[in-house]
C-alpha atoms as a PDB file:
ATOM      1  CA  UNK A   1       7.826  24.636  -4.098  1.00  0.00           C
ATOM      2  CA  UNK A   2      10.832  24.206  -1.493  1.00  0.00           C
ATOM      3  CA  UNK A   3      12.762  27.088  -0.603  1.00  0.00           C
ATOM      4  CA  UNK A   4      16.365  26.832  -3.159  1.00  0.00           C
ATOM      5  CA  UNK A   5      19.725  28.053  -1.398  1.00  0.00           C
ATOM      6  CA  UNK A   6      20.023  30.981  -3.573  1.00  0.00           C
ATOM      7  CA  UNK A   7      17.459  32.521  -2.063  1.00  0.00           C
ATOM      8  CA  UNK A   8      19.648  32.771   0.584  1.00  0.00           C
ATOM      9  CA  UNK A   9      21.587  36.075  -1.399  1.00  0.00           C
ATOM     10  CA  UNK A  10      18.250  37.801  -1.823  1.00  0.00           C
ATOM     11  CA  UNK A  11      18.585  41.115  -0.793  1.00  0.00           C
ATOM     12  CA  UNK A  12      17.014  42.138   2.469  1.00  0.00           C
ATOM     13  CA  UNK A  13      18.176  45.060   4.017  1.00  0.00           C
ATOM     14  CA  UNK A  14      20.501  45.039   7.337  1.00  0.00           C
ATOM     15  CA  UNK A  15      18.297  45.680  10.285  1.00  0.00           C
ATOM     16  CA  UNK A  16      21.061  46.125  12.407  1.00  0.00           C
ATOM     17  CA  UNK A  17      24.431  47.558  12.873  1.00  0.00           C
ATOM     18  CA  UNK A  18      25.924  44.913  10.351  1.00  0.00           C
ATOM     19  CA  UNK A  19      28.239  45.134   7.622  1.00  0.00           C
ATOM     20  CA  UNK A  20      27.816  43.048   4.270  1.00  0.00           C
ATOM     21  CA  UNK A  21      30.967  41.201   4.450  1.00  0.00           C
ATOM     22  CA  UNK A  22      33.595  40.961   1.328  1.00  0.00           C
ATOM     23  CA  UNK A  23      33.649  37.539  -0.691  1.00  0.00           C
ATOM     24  CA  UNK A  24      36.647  37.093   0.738  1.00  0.00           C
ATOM     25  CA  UNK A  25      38.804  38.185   3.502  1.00  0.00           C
ATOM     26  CA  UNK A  26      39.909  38.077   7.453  1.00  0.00           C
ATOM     27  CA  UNK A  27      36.726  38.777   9.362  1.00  0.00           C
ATOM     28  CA  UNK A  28      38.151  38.284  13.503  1.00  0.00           C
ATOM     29  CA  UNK A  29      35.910  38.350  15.636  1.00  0.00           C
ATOM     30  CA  UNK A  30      32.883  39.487  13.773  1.00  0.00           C
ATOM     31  CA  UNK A  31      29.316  38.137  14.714  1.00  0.00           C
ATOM     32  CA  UNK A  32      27.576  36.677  11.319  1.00  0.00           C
ATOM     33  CA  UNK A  33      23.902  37.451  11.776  1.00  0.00           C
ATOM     34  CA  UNK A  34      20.955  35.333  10.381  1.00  0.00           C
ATOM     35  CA  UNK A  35      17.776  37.200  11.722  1.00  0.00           C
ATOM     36  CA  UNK A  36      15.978  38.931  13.941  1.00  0.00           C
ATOM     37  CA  UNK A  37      12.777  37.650  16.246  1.00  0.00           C
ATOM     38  CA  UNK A  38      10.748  38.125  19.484  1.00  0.00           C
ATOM     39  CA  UNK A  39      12.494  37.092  22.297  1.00  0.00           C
ATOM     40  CA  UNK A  40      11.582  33.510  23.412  1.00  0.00           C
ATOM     41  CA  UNK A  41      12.438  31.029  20.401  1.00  0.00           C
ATOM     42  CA  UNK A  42      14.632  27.905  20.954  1.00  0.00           C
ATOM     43  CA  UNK A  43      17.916  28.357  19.662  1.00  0.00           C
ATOM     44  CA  UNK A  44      18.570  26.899  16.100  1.00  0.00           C
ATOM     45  CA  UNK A  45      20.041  23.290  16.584  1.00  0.00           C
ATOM     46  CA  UNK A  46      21.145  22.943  12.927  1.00  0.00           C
ATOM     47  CA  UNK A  47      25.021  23.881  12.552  1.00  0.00           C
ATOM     48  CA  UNK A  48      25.388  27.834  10.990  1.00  0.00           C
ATOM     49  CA  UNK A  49      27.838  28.995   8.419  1.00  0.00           C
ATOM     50  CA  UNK A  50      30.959  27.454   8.661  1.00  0.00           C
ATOM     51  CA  UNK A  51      29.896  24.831  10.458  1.00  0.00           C
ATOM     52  CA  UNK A  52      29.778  27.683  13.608  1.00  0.00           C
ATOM     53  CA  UNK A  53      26.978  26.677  16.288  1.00  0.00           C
ATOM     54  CA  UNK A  54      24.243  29.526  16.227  1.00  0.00           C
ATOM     55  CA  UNK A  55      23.514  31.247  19.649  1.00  0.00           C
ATOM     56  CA  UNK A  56      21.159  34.146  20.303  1.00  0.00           C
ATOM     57  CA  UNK A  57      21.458  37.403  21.783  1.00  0.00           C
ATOM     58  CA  UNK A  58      18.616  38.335  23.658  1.00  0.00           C
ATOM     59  CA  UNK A  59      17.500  42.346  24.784  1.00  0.00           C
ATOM     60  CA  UNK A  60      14.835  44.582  24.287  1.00  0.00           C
ATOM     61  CA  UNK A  61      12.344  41.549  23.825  1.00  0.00           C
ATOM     62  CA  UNK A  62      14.014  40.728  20.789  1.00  0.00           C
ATOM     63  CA  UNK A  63      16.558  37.956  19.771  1.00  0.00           C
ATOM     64  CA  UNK A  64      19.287  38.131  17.117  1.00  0.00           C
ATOM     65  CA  UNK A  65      20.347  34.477  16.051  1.00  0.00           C
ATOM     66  CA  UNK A  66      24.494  34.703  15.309  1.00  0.00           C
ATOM     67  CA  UNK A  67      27.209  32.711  15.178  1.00  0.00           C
ATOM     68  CA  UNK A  68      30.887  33.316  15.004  1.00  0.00           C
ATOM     69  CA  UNK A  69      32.008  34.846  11.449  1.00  0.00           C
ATOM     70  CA  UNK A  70      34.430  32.395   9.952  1.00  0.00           C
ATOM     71  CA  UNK A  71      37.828  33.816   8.913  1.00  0.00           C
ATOM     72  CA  UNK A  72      36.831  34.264   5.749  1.00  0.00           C
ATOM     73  CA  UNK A  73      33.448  34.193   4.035  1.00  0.00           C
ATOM     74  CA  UNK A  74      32.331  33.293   0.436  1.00  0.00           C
ATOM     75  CA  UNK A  75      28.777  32.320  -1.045  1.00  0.00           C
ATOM     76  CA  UNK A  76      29.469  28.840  -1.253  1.00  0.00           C
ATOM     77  CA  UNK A  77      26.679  26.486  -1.378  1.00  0.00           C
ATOM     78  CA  UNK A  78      27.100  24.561   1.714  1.00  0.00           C
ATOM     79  CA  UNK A  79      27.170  27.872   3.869  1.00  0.00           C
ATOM     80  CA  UNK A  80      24.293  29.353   1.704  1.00  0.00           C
ATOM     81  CA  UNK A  81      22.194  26.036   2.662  1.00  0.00           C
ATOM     82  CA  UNK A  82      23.665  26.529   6.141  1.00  0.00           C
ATOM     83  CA  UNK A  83      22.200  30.532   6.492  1.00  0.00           C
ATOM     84  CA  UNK A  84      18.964  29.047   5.180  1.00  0.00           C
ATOM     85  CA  UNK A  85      18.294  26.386   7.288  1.00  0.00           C
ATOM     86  CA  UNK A  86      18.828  28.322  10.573  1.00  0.00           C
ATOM     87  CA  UNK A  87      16.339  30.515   8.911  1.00  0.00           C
ATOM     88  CA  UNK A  88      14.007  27.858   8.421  1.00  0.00           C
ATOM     89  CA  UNK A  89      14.023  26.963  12.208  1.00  0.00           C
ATOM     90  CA  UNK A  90      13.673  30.260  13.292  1.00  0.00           C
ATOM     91  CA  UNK A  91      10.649  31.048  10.373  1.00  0.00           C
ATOM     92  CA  UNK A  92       8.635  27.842  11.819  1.00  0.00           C
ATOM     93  CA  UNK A  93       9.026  29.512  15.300  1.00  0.00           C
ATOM     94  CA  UNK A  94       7.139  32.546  14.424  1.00  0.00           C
ATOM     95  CA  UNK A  95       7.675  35.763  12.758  1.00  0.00           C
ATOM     96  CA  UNK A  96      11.409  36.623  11.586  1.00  0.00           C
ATOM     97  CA  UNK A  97      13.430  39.222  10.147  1.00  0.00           C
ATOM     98  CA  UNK A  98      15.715  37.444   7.987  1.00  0.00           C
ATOM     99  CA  UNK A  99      19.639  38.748   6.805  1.00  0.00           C
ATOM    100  CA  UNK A 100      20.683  37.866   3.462  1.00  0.00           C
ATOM    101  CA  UNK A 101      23.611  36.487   3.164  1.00  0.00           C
ATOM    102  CA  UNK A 102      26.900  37.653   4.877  1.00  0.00           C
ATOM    103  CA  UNK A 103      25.583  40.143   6.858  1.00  0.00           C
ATOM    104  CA  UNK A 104      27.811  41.084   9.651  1.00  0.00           C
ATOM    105  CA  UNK A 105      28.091  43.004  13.446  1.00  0.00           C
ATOM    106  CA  UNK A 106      31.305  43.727  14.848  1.00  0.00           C
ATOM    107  CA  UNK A 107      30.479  42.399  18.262  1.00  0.00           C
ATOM    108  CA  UNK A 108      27.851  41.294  20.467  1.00  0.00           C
ATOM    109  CA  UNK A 109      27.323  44.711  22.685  1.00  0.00           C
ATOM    110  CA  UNK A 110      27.108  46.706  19.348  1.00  0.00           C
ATOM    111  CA  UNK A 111      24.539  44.405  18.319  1.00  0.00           C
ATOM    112  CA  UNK A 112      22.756  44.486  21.456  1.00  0.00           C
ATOM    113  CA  UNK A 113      22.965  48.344  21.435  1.00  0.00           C
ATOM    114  CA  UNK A 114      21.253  48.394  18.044  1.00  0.00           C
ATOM    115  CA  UNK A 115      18.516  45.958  19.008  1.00  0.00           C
ATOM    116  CA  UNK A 116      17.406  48.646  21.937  1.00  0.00           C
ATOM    117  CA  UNK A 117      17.453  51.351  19.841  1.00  0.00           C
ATOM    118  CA  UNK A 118      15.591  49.971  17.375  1.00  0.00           C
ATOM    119  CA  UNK A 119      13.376  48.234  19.355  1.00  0.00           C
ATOM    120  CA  UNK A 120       9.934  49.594  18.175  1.00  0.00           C
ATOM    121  CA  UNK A 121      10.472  49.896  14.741  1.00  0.00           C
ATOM    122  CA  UNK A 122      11.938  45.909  14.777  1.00  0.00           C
ATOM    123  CA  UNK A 123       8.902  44.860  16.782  1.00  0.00           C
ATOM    124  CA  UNK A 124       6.239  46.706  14.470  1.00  0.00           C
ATOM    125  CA  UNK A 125       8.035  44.356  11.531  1.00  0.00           C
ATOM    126  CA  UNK A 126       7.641  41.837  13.343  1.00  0.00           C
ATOM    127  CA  UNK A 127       3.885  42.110  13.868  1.00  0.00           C
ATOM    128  CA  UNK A 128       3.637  43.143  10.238  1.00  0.00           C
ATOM    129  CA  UNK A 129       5.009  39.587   8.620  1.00  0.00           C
ATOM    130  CA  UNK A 130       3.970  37.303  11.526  1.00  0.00           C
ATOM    131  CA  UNK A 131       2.165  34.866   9.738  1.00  0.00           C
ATOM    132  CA  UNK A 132       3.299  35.488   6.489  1.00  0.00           C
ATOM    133  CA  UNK A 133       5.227  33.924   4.034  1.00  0.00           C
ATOM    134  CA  UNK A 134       6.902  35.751   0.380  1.00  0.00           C
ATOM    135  CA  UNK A 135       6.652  34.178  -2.507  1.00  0.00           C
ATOM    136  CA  UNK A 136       8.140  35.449  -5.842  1.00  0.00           C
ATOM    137  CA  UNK A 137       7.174  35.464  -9.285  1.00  0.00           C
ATOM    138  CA  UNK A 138       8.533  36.210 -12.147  1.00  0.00           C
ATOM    139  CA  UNK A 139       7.265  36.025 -16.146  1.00  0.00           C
ATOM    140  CA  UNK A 140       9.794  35.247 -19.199  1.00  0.00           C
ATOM    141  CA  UNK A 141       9.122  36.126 -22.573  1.00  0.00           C
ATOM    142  CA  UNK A 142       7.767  33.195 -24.721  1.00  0.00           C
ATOM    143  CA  UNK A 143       8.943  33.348 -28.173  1.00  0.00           C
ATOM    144  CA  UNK A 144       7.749  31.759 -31.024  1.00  0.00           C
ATOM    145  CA  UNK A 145       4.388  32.737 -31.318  1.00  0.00           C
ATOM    146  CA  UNK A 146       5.000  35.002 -34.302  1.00  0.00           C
ATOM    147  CA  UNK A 147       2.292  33.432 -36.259  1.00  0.00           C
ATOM    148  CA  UNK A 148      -0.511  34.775 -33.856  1.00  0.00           C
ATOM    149  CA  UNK A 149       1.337  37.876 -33.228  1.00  0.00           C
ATOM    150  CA  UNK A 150       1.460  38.846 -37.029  1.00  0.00           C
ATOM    151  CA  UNK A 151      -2.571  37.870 -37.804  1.00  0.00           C
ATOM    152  CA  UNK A 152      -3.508  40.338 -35.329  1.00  0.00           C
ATOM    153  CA  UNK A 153      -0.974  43.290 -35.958  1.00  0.00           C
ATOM    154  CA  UNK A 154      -1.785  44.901 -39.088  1.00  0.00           C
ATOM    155  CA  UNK A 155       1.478  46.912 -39.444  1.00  0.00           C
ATOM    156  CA  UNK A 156       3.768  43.362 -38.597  1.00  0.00           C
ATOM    157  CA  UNK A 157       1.110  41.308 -41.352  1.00  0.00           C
ATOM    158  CA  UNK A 158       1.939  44.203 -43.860  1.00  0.00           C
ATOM    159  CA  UNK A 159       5.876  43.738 -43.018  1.00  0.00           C
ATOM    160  CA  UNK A 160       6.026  40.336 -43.000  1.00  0.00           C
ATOM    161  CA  UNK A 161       3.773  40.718 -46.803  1.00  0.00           C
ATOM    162  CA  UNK A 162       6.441  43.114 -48.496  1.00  0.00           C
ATOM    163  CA  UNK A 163       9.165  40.891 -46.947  1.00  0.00           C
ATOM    164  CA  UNK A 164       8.185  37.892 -48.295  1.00  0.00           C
ATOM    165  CA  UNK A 165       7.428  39.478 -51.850  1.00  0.00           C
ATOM    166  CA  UNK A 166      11.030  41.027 -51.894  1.00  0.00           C
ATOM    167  CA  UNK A 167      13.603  38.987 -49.198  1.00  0.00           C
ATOM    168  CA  UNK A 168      16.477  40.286 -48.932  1.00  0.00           C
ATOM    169  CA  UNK A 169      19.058  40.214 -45.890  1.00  0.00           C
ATOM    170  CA  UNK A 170      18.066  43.680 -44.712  1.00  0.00           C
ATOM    171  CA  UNK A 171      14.397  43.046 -44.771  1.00  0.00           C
ATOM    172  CA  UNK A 172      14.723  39.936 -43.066  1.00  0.00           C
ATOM    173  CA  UNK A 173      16.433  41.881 -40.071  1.00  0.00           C
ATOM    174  CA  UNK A 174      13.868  44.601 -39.997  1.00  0.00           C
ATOM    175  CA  UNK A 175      11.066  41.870 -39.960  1.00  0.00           C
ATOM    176  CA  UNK A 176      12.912  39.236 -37.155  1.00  0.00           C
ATOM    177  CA  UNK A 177      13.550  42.579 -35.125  1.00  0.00           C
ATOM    178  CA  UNK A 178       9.646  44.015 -35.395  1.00  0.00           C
ATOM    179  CA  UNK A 179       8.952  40.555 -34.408  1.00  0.00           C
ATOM    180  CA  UNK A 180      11.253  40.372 -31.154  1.00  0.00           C
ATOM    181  CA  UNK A 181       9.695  43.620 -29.835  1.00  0.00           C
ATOM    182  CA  UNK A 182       6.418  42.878 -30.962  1.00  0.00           C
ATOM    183  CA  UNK A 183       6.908  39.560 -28.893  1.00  0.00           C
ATOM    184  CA  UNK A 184       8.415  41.711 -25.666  1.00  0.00           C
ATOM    185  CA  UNK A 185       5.490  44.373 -26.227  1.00  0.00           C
ATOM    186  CA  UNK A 186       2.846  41.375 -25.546  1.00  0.00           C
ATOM    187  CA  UNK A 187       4.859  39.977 -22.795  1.00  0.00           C
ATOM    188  CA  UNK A 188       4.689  43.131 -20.923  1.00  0.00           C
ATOM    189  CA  UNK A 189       1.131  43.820 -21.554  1.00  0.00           C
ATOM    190  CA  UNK A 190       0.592  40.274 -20.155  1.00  0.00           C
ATOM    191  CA  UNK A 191       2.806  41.136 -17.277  1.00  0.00           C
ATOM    192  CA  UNK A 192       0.953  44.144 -15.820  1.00  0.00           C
ATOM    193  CA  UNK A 193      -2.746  42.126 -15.993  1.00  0.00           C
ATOM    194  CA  UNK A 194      -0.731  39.341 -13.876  1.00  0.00           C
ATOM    195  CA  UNK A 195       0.667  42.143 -11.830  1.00  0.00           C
ATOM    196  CA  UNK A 196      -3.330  43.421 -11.328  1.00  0.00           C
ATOM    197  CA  UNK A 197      -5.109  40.334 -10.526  1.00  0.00           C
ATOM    198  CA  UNK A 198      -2.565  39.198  -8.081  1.00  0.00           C
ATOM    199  CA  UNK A 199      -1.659  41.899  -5.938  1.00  0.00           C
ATOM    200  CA  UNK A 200      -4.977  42.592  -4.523  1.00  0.00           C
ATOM    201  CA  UNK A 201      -4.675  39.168  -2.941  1.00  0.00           C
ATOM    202  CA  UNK A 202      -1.345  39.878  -1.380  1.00  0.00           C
ATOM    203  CA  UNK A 203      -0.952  42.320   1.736  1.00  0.00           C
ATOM    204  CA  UNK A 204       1.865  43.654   0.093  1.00  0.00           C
ATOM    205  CA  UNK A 205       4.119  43.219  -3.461  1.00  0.00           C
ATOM    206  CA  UNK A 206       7.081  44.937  -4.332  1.00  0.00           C
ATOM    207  CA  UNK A 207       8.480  44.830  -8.093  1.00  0.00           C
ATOM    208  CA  UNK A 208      12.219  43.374  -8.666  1.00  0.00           C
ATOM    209  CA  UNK A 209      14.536  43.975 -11.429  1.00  0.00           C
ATOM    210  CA  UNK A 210      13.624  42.909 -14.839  1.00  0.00           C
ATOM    211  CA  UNK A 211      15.003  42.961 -18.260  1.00  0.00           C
ATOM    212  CA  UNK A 212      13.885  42.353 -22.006  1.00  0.00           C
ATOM    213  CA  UNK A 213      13.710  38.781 -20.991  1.00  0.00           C
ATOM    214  CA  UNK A 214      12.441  38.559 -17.558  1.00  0.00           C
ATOM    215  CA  UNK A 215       9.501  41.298 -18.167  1.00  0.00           C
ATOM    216  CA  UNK A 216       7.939  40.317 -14.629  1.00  0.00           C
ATOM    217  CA  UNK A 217       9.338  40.038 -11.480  1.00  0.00           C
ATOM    218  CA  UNK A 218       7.130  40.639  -8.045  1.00  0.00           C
ATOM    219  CA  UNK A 219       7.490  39.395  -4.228  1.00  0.00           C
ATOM    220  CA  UNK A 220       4.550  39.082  -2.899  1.00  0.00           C
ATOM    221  CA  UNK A 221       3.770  38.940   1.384  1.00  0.00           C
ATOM    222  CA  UNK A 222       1.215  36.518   1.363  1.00  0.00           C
ATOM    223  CA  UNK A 223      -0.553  35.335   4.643  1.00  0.00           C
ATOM    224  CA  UNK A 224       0.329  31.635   5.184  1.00  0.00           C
ATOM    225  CA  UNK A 225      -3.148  30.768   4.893  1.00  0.00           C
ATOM    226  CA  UNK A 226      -3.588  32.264   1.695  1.00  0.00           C
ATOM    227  CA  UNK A 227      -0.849  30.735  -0.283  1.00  0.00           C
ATOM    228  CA  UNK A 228      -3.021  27.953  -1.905  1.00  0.00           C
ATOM    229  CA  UNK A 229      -5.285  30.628  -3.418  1.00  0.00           C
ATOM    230  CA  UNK A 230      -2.040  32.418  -4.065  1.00  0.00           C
ATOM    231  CA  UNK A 231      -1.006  29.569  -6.368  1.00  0.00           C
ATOM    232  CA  UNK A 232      -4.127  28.689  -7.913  1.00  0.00           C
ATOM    233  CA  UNK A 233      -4.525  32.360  -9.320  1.00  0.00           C
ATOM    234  CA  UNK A 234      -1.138  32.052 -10.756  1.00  0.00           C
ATOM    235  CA  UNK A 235      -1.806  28.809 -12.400  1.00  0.00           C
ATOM    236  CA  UNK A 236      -5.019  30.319 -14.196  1.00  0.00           C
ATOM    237  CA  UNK A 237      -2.841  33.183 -15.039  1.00  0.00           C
ATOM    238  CA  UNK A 238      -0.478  31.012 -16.799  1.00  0.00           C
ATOM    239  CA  UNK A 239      -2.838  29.497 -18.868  1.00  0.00           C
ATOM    240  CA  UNK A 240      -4.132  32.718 -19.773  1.00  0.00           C
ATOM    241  CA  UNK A 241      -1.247  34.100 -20.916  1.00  0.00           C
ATOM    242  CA  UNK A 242       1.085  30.859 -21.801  1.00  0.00           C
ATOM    243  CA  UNK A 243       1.563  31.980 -25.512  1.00  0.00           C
ATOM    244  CA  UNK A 244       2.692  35.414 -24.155  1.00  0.00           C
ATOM    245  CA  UNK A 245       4.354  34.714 -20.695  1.00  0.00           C
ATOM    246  CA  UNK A 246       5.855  31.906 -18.987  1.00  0.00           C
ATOM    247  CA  UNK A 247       5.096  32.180 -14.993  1.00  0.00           C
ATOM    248  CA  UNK A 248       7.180  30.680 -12.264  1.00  0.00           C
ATOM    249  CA  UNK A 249       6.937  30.869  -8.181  1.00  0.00           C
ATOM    250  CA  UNK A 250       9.693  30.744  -5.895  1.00  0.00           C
ATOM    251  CA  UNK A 251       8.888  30.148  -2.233  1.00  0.00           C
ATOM    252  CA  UNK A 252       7.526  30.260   0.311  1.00  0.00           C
ATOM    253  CA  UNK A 253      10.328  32.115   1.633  1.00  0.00           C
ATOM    254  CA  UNK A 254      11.687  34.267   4.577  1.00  0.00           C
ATOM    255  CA  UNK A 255      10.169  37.716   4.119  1.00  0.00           C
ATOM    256  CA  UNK A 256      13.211  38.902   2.644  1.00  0.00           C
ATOM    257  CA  UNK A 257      11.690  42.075   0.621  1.00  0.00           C
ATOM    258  CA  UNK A 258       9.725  43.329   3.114  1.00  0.00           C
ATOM    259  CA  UNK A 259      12.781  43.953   6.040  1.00  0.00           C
ATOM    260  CA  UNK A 260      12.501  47.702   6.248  1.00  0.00           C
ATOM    261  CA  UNK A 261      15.472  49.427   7.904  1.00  0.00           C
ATOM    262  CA  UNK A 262      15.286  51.637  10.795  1.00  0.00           C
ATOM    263  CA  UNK A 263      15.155  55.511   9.783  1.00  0.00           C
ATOM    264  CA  UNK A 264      18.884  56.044  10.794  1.00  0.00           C
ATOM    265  CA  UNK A 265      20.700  52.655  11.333  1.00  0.00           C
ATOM    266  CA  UNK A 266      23.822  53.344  13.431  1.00  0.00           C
ATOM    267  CA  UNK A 267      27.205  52.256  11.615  1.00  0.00           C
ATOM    268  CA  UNK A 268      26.176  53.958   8.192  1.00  0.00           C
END
């Protein structure tokens, strides 16, 4: 599955000195940083944000791909295809720390500064995703499968019993809203054996923000080479769980959820 530009606004934390810019605003002569990699990649030929060629700063035996911040900055999509792209060309180069979007250093010695001081800990991320890839998933509730839900509940069957013998508007409520959480109760039970089988085939997974809705959602650093097996174990997890839990995989992307800052990033 190809790499949408919204993944673009994922949130990876700022590596270095940056700023997350405003949606809008003057931003003179501000640096817009894409990523961070071992020194030694070709600079990125496609055009940046803004149409801005990208350059790198090179020190420390790291490079920082940047380009000049426009005067003003907004998600749109164009620019968001723009911030992935150069990401793209720096993520087939070797390993990356990617930005998210609109990350920002207020010139090029501060950023330099921070790329020596940080040195080692950027370097040991660097060794820890080369190779890698992330790939999300996340699990929606299915509804509809009340019928299933009900023959094996005992307390639901006996519900849905007295509310057919006596229907009134009250009882319907109580039964459609038993239902609903029954349904979300299954969906998150389904969740967490997804969450088991495929995590031990990941190096790492970190959970994302879910709802009553989206009951799963899971990044998962995945070494390139393992990203068919990846797949095929959430395809058999899907049909395990299809009535319960719809599955869906976003990626491979830039290892956005596994950018750890430094201890004490300078600028905070």
């Amino acid at each position: 599955m190809t790499t949408s530009a919204t993944a673009a606004t994922a949130t990876a934390p700022a590596t270095t000195a940056a700023a997350t810019a405003p949606a809008a605003g003057p931003l003179r002569q501000a640096l817009y940083v894409y990523g961070i990699t071992p020194s030694g990649v070709r600079t990125p030929r496609s055009p940046g944000v803004d149409g801005a060629p990208v350059r790198l700063l090179t020190g420390s035996g790291l490079c920082a791909a940047v380009s000049d911040a426009p005067a003003r900055l907004r998600p749109r999509r164009r620019d968001l295809l723009a911030h992935q792209a150069i990401l793209e060309e720096l993520g087939e180069q070797g390993p990356l720390l990617p930005m998210r979007f609109a990350v920002l250093s207020p010139r090029a010695d501060t950023l330099l500064a921070q790329l020596g001081a940080d040195a080692e800990h950027l370097t040991r991320q660097l060794e820890d995703v080369r190779g890698c890839v992330e790939l999300n998933v996340k699990g929606t509730v299915v509804p509809g499968h009340f019928a299933e839900l009900v023959r094996r509940d005992e307390g639901l069957r006996a519900l849905a019993l007295r509310t057919r013998r006596r229907p009134d508007y009250e009882a319907n409520v109580r039964l459609g809203e038993a239902l609903a959480l029954g349904v979300r109760r299954e969906a998150r039970r389904a969740a967490r054996g997804v969450l088991d089988h495929l995590t031990p085939l990941a190096v790492r997974a970190v959970p994302g923000t879910t709802d009553d809705e989206q009951v799963l959602s899971a990044s998962f650093l995945l070494r390139s080479a393992d990203e068919r097996r990846f797949r095929e174990a959430v395809d058999a997890q899907a049909r395990a769980c299809g009535g319960r839990l719809a599955l869906s995989v976003t990626g491979p992307l830039p290892c956005y959820s596994f950018v750890d800052p430094p201890s004490a990033p300078a600028g905070r």
